[in-house]
C-alpha atoms as a PDB file:
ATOM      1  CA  UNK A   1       0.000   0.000   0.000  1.00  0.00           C
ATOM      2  CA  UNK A   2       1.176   3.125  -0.687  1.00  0.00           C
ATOM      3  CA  UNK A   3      -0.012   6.571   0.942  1.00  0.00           C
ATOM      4  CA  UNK A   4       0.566   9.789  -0.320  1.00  0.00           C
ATOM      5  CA  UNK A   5       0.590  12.879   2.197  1.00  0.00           C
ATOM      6  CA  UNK A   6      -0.870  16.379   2.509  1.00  0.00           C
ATOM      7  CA  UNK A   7       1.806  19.369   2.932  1.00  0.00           C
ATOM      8  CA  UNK A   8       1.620  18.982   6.296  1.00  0.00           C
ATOM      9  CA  UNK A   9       2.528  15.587   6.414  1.00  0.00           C
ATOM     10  CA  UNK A  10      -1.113  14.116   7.384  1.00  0.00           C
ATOM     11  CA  UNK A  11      -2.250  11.105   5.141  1.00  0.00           C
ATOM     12  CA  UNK A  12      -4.425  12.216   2.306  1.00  0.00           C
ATOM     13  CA  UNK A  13      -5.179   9.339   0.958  1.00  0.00           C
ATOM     14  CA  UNK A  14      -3.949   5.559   0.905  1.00  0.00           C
ATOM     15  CA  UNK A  15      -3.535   3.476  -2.656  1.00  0.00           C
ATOM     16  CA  UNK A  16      -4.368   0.267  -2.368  1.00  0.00           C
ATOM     17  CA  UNK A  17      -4.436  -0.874  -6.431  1.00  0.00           C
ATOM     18  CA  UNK A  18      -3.492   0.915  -9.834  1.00  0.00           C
ATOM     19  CA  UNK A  19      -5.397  -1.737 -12.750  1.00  0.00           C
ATOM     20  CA  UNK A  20      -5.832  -0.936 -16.179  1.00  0.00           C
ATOM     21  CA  UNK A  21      -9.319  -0.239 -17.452  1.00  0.00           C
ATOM     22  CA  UNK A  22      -9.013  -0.412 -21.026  1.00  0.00           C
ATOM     23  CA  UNK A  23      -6.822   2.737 -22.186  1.00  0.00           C
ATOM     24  CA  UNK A  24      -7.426   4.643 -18.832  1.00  0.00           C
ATOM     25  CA  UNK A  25      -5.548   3.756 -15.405  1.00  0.00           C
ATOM     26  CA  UNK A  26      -7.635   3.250 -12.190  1.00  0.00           C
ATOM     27  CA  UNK A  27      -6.358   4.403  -9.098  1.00  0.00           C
ATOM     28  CA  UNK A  28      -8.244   2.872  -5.891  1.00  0.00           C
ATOM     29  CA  UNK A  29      -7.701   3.915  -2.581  1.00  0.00           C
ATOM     30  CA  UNK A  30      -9.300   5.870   0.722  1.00  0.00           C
ATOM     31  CA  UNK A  31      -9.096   9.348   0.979  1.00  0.00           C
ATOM     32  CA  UNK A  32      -8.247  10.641   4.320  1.00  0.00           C
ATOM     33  CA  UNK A  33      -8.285   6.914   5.616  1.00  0.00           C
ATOM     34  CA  UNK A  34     -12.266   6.489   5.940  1.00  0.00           C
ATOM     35  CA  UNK A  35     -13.697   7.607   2.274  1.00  0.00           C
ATOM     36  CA  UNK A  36     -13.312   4.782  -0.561  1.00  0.00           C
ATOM     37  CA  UNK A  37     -12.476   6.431  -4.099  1.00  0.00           C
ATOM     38  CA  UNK A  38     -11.397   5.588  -7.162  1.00  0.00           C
ATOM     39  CA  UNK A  39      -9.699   8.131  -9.904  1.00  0.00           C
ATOM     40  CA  UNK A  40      -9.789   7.557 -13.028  1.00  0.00           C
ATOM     41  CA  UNK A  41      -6.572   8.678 -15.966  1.00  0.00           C
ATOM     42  CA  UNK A  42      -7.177   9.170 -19.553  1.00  0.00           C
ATOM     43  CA  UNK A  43      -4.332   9.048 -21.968  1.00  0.00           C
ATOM     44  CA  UNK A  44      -5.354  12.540 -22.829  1.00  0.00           C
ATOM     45  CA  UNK A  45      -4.944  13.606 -18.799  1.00  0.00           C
ATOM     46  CA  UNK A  46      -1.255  11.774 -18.810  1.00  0.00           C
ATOM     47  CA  UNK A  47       0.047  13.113 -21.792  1.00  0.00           C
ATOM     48  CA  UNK A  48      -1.259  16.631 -20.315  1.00  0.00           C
ATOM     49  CA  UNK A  49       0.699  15.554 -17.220  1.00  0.00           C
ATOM     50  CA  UNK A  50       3.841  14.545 -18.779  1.00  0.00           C
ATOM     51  CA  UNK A  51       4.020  17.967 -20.295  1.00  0.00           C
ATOM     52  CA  UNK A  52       4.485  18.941 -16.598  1.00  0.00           C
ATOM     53  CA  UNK A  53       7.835  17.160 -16.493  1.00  0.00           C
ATOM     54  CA  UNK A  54      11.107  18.849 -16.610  1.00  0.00           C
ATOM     55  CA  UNK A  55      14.345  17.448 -16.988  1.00  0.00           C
ATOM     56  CA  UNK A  56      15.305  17.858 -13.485  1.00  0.00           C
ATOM     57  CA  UNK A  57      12.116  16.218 -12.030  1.00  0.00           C
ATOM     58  CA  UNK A  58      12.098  13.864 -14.245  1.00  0.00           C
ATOM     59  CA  UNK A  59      15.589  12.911 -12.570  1.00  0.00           C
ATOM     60  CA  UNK A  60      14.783  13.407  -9.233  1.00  0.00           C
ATOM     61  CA  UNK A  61      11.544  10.988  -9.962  1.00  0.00           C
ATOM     62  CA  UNK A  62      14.141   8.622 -11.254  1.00  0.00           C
ATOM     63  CA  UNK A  63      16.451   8.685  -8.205  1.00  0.00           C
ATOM     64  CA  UNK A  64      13.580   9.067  -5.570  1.00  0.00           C
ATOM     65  CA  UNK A  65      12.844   4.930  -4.893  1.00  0.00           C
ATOM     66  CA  UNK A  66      16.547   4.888  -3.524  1.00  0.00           C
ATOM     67  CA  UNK A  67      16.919   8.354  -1.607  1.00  0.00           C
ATOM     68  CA  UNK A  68      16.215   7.722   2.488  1.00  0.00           C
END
């Protein structure tokens, strides 16, 4: 499970499964540990997000699974 936190450090919301729902990505989860979701991403919302991406965030996502 993975959990992804607010600014202040409080759990926002905790992923429990990313599946594949034809061409779009599912993400399931509970926001702010009580409220079930599930968020949906369209190839047209990723390549908007990948247009985001720099070069130096794309190397600190790169890096980031072995930092501390």
């Amino acid at each position: 499970m993975m959990t992804l936190y607010s600014t202040d450090k409080s759990p926002l919301m905790q992923v429990s499964a990313i599946e594949r729902d034809g061409s779009d990505l599912l993400i399931k989860g509970k926001a702010f540990g009580a409220m079930p979701m599930t968020a949906r991403l369209t190839p047209k919302e990723a390549r908007a997000g990948l247009k985001l991406l720099r070069f130096r965030l794309v190397w600190f996502l790169l890096t980031l699974p072995f930092r501390r």
